[in-house]
C-alpha atoms as a PDB file:
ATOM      1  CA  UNK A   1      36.818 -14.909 -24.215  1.00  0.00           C
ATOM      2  CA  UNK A   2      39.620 -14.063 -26.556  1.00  0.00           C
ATOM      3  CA  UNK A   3      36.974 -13.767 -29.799  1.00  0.00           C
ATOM      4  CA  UNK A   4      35.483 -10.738 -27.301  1.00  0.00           C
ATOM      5  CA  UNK A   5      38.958  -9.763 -26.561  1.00  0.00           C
ATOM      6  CA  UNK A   6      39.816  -9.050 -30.123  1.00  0.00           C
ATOM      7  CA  UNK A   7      36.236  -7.905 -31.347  1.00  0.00           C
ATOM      8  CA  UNK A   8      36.672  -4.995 -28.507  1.00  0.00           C
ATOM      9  CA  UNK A   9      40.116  -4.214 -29.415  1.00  0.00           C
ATOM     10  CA  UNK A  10      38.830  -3.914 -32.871  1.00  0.00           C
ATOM     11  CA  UNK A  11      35.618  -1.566 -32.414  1.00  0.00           C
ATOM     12  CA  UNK A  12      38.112   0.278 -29.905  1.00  0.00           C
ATOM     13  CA  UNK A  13      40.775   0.557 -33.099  1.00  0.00           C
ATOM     14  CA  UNK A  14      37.687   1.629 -35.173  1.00  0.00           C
ATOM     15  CA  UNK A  15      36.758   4.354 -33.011  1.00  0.00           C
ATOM     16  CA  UNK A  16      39.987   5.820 -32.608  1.00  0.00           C
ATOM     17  CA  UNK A  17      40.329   6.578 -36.529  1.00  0.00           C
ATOM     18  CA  UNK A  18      36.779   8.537 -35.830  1.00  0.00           C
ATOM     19  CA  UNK A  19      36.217  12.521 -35.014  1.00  0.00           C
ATOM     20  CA  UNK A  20      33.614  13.604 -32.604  1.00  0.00           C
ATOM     21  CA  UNK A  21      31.451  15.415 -34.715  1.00  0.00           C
ATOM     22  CA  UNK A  22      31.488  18.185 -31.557  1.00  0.00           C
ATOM     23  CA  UNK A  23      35.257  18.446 -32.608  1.00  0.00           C
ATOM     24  CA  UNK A  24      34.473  19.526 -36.087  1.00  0.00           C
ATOM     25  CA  UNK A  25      31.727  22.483 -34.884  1.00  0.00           C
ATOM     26  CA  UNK A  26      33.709  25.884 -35.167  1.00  0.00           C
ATOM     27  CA  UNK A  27      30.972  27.389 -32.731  1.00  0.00           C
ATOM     28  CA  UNK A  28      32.945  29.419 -29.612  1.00  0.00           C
ATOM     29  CA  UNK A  29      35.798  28.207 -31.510  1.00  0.00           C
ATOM     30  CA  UNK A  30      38.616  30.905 -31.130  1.00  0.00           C
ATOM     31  CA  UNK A  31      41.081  32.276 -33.512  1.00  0.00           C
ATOM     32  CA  UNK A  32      39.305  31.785 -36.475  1.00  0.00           C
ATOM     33  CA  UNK A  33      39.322  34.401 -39.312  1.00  0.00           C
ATOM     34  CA  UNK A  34      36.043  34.517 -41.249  1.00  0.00           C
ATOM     35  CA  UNK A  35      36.533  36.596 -44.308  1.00  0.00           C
ATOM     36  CA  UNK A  36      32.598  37.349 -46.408  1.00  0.00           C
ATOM     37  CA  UNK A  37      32.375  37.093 -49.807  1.00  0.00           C
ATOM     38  CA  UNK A  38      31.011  40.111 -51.096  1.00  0.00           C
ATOM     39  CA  UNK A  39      27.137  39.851 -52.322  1.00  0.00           C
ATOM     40  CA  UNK A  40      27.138  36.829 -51.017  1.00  0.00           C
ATOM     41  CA  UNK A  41      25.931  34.788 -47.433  1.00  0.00           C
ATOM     42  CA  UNK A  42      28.910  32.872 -48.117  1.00  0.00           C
ATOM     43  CA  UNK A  43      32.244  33.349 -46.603  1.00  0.00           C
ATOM     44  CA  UNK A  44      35.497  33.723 -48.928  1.00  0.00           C
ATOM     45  CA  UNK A  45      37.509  32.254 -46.815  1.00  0.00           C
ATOM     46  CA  UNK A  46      37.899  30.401 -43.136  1.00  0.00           C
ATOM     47  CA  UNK A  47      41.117  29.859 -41.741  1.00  0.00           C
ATOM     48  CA  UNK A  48      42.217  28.669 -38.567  1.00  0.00           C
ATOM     49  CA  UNK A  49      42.470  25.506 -36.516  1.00  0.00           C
ATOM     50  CA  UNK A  50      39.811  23.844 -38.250  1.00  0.00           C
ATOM     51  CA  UNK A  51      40.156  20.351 -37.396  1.00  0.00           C
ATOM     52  CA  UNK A  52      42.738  17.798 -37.120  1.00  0.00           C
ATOM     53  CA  UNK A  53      42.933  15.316 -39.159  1.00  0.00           C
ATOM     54  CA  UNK A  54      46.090  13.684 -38.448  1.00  0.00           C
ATOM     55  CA  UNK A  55      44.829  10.265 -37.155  1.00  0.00           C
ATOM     56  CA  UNK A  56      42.429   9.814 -40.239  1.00  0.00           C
ATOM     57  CA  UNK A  57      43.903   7.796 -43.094  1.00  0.00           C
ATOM     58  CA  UNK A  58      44.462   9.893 -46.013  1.00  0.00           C
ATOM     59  CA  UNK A  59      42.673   8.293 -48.652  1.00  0.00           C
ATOM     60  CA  UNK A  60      39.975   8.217 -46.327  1.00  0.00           C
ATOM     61  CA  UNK A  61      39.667  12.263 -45.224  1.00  0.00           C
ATOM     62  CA  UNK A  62      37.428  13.297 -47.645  1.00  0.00           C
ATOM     63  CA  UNK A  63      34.348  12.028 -45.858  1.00  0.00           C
ATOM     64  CA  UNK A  64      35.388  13.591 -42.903  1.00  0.00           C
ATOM     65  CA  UNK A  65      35.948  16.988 -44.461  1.00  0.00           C
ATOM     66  CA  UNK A  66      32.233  17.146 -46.354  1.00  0.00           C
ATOM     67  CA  UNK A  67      31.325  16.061 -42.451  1.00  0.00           C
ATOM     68  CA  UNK A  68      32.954  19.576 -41.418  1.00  0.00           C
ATOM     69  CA  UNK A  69      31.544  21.133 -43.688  1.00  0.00           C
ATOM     70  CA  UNK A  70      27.987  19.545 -42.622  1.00  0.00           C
ATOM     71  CA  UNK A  71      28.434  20.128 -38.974  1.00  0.00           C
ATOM     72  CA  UNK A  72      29.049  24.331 -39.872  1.00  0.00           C
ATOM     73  CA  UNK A  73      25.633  25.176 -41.779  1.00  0.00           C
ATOM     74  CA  UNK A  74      25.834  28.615 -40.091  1.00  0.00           C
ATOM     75  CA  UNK A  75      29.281  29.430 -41.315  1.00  0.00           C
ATOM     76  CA  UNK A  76      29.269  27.920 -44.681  1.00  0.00           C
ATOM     77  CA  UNK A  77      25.704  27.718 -45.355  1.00  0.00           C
ATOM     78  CA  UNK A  78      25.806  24.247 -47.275  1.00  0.00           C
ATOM     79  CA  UNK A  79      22.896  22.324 -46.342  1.00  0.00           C
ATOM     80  CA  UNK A  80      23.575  18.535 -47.332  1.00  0.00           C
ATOM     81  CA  UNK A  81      27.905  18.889 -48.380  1.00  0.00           C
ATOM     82  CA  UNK A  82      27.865  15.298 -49.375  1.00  0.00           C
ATOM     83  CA  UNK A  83      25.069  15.684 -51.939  1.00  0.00           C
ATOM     84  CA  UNK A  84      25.841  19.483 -52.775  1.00  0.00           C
ATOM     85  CA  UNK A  85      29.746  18.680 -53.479  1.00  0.00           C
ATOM     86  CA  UNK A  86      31.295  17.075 -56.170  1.00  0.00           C
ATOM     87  CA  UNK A  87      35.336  16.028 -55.832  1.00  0.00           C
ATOM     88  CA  UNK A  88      36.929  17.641 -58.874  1.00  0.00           C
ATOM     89  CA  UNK A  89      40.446  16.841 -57.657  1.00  0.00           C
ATOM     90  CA  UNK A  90      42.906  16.414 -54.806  1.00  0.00           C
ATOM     91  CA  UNK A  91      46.491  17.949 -55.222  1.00  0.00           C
ATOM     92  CA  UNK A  92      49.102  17.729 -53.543  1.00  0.00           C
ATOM     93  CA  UNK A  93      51.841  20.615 -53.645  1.00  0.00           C
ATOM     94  CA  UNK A  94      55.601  20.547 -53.053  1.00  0.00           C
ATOM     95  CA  UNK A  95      55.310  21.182 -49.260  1.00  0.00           C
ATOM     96  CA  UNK A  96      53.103  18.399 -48.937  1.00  0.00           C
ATOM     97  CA  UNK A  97      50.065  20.060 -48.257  1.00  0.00           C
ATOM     98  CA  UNK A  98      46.853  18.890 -49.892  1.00  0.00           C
ATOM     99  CA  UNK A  99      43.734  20.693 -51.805  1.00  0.00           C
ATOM    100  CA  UNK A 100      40.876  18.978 -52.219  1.00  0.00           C
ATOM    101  CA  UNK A 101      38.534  21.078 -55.093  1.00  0.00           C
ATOM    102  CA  UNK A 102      34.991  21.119 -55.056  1.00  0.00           C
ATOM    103  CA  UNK A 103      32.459  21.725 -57.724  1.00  0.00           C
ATOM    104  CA  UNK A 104      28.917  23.009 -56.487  1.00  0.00           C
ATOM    105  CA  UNK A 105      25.790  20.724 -57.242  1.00  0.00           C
ATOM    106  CA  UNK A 106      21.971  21.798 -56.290  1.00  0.00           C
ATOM    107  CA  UNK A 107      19.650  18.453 -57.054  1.00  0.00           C
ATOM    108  CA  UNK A 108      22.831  17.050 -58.948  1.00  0.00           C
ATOM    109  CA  UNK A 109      22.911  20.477 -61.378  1.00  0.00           C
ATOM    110  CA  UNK A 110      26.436  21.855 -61.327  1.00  0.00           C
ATOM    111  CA  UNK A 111      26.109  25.210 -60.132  1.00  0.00           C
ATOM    112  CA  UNK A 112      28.273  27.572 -62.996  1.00  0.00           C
ATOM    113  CA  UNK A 113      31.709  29.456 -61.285  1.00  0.00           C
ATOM    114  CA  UNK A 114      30.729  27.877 -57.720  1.00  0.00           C
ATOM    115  CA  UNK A 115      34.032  26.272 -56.551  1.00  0.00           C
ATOM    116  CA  UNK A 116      35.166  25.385 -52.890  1.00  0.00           C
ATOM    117  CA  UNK A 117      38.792  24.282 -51.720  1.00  0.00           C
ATOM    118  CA  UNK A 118      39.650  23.002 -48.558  1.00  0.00           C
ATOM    119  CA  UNK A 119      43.329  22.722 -48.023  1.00  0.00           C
ATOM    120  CA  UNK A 120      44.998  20.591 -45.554  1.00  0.00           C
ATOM    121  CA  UNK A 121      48.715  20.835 -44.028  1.00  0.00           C
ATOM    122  CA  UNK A 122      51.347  18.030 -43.731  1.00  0.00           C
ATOM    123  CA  UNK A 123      50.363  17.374 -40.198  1.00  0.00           C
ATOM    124  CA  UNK A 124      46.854  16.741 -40.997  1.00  0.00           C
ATOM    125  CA  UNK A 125      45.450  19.738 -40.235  1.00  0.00           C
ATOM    126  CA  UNK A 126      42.463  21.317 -41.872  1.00  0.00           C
ATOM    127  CA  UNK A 127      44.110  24.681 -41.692  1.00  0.00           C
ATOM    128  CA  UNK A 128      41.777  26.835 -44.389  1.00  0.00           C
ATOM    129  CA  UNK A 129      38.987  26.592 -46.480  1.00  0.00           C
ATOM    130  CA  UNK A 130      38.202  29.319 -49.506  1.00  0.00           C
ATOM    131  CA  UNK A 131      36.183  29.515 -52.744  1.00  0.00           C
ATOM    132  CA  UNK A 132      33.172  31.332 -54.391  1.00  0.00           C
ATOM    133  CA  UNK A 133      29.917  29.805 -54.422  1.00  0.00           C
ATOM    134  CA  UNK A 134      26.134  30.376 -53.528  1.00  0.00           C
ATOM    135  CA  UNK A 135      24.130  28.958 -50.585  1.00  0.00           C
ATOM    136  CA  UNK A 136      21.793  26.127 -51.246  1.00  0.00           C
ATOM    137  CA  UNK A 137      18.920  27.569 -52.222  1.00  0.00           C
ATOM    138  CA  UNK A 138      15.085  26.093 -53.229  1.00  0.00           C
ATOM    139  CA  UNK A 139      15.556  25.685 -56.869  1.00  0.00           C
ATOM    140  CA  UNK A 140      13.524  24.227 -59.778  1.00  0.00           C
ATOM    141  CA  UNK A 141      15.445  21.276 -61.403  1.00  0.00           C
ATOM    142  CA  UNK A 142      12.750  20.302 -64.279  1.00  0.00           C
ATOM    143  CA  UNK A 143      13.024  22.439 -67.222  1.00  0.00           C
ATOM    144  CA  UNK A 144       9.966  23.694 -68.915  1.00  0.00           C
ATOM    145  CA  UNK A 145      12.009  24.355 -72.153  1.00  0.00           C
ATOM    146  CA  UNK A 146      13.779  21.292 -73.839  1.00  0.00           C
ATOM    147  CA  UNK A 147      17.589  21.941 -74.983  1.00  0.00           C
ATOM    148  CA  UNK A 148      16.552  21.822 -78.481  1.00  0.00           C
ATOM    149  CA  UNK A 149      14.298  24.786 -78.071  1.00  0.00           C
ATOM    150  CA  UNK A 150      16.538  26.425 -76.723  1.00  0.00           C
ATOM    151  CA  UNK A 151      18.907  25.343 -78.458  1.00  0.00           C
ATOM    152  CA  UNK A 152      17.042  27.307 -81.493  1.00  0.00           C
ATOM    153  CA  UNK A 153      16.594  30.242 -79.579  1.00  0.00           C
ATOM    154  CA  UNK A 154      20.748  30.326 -79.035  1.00  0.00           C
ATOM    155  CA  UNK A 155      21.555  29.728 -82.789  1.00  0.00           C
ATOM    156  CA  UNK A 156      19.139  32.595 -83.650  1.00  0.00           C
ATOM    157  CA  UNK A 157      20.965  35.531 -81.419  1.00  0.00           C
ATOM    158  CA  UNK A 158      24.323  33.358 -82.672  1.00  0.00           C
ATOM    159  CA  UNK A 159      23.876  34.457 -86.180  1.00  0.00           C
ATOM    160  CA  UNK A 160      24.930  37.872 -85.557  1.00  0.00           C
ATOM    161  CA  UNK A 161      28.831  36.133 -84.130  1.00  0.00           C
ATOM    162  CA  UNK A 162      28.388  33.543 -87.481  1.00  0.00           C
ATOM    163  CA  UNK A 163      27.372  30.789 -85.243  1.00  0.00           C
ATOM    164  CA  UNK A 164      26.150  28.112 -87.113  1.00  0.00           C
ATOM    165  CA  UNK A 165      25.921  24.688 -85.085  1.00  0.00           C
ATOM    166  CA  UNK A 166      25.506  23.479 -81.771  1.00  0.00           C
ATOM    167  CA  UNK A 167      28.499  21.997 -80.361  1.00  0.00           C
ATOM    168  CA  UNK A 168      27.223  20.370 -77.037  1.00  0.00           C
ATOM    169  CA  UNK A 169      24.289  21.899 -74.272  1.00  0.00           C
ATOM    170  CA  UNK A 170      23.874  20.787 -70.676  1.00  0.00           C
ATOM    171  CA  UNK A 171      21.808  22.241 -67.710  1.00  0.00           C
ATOM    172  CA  UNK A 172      23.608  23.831 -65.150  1.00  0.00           C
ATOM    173  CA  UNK A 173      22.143  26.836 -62.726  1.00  0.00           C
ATOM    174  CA  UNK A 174      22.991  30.444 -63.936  1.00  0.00           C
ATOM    175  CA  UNK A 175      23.503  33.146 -61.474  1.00  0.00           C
ATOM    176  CA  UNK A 176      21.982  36.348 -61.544  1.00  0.00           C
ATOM    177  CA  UNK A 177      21.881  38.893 -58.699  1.00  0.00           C
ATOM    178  CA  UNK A 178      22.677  36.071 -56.727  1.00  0.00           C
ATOM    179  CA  UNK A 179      19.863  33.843 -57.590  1.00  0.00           C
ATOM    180  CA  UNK A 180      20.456  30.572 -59.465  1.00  0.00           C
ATOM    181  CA  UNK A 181      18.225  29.817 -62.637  1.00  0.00           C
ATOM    182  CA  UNK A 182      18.233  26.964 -64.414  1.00  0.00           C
ATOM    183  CA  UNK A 183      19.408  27.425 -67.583  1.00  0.00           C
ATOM    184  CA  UNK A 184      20.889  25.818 -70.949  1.00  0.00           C
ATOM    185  CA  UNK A 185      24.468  26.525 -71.200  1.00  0.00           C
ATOM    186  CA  UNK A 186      24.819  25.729 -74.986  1.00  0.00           C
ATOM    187  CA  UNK A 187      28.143  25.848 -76.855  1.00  0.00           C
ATOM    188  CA  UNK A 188      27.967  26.876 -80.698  1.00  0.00           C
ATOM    189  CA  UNK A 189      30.598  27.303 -82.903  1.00  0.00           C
ATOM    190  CA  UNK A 190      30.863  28.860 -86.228  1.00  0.00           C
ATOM    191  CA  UNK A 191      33.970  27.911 -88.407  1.00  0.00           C
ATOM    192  CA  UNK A 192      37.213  28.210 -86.049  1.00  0.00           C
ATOM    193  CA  UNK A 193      34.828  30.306 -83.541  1.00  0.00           C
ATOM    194  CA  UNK A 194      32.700  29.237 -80.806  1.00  0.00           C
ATOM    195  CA  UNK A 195      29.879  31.211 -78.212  1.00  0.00           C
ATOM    196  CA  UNK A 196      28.775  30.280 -75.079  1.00  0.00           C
ATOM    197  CA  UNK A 197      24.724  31.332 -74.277  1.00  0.00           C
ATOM    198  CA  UNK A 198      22.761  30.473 -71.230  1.00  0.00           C
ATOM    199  CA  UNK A 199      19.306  30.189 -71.815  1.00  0.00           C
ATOM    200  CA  UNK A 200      16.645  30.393 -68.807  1.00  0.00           C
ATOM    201  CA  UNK A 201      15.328  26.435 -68.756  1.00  0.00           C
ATOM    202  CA  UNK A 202      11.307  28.003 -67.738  1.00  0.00           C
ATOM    203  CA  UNK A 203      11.017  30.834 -69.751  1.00  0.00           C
ATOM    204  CA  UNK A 204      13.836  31.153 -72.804  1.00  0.00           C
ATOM    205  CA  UNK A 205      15.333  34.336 -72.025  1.00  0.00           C
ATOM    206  CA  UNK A 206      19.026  34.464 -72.399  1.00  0.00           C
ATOM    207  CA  UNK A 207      20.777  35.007 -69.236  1.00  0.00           C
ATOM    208  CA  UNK A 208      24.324  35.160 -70.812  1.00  0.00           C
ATOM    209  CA  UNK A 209      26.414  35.249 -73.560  1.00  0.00           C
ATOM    210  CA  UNK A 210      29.926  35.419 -74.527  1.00  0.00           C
ATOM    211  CA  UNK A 211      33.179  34.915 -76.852  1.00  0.00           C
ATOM    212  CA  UNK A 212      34.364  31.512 -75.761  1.00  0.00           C
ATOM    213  CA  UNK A 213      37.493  32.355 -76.259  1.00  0.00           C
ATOM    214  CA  UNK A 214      37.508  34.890 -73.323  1.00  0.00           C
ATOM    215  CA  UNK A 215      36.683  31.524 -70.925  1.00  0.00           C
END
């Protein structure tokens, strides 16, 4: 009798550090200020009551805000946050308020520029999320063109900055128009100077390029 005792009082602990996922949906929520981001679906910022957090341990609040951000796919147009979002950082500032900084992932592809920030109050309160980034779209993660191809074709257009090496490449997805391509976003450098080119991953056209220096 008292092993049932303590195994309810346990569950019954459990649940209380848990959020009905109804209490995350903003849906008929009032007072909420939706602000758009302009050419994009996505909104620049959401502020309001937003959810309370305040009984959830802090260390463990993160999985409750990607769950926020799961239970909105209207507002925020993320389809899967935990597989889409990547923790960059948590801060905390001198009112003792905390950020928690996303970086945007499509099929485990950082997104380039896409950032989201979620910011949380000293009560617990989930009080305004902001950011630029793109919805999830259906995107092509496979490359047709390897990074040493492309690699080539960057050191070729780099000639006319004095590139002459490659200093590291990675695949990331560009933006253009508001569609994401896959591309090669290759670093060269050239003495004490370096250029940044993004190289389309299925066909070799260059997206992008720029000074580093300007980044």
């Amino acid at each position: 009798m008292k092993n049932l005792l303590w195994l309810a009082a346990l569950l019954g602990l459990s649940c209380a550090h848990r959020i009905d996922p109804a209490a995350l949906r903003l849906a008929a929520r009032e007072g909420i200020e939706i602000s758009p981001q302009e050419k994009l679906s996505t909104p620049a910022q959401v502020k309001g009551n937003l959810a309370d957090l305040s009984k959830i341990k802090k260390e463990k609040r993160e999985a409750t805000l990607l769950q926020f951000l799961q239970e909105n796919p209207e507002v925020f147009k993320i389809q899967s946050a935990a597989t889409e979002l990547h923790l960059l950082r948590s801060e905390d500032d001198e009112l003792g308020f905390t950020h928690y900084r996303y970086a945007r992932l499509l099929k485990e592809v950082p997104v380039f520029g896409d950032e989201l920030i979620l910011h949380v109050n000293k009560q617990g309160q989930l009080y305004m999320v902001n950011g630029h980034y793109h919805p999830t779209q259906v995107v092509k993660s496979e490359p047709a063109l390897s990074s040493e191809k492309a690699g080539a074709i960057a050191l070729e257009q780099g000639k006319t900055h004095s590139m002459q090496s490659i200093e590291r490449s990675g695949l990331v997805f560009y933006p253009v128009q508001g569609t994401l391509h896959l591309a090669w976003e290759i670093l060269l450098s050239g003495g004490m100077n370096k250029w940044v080119y993004f190289v389309d991953a299925q066909d070799g056209t260059v997206l992008f390029d720029q000074d580093r220096r300007r980044f």
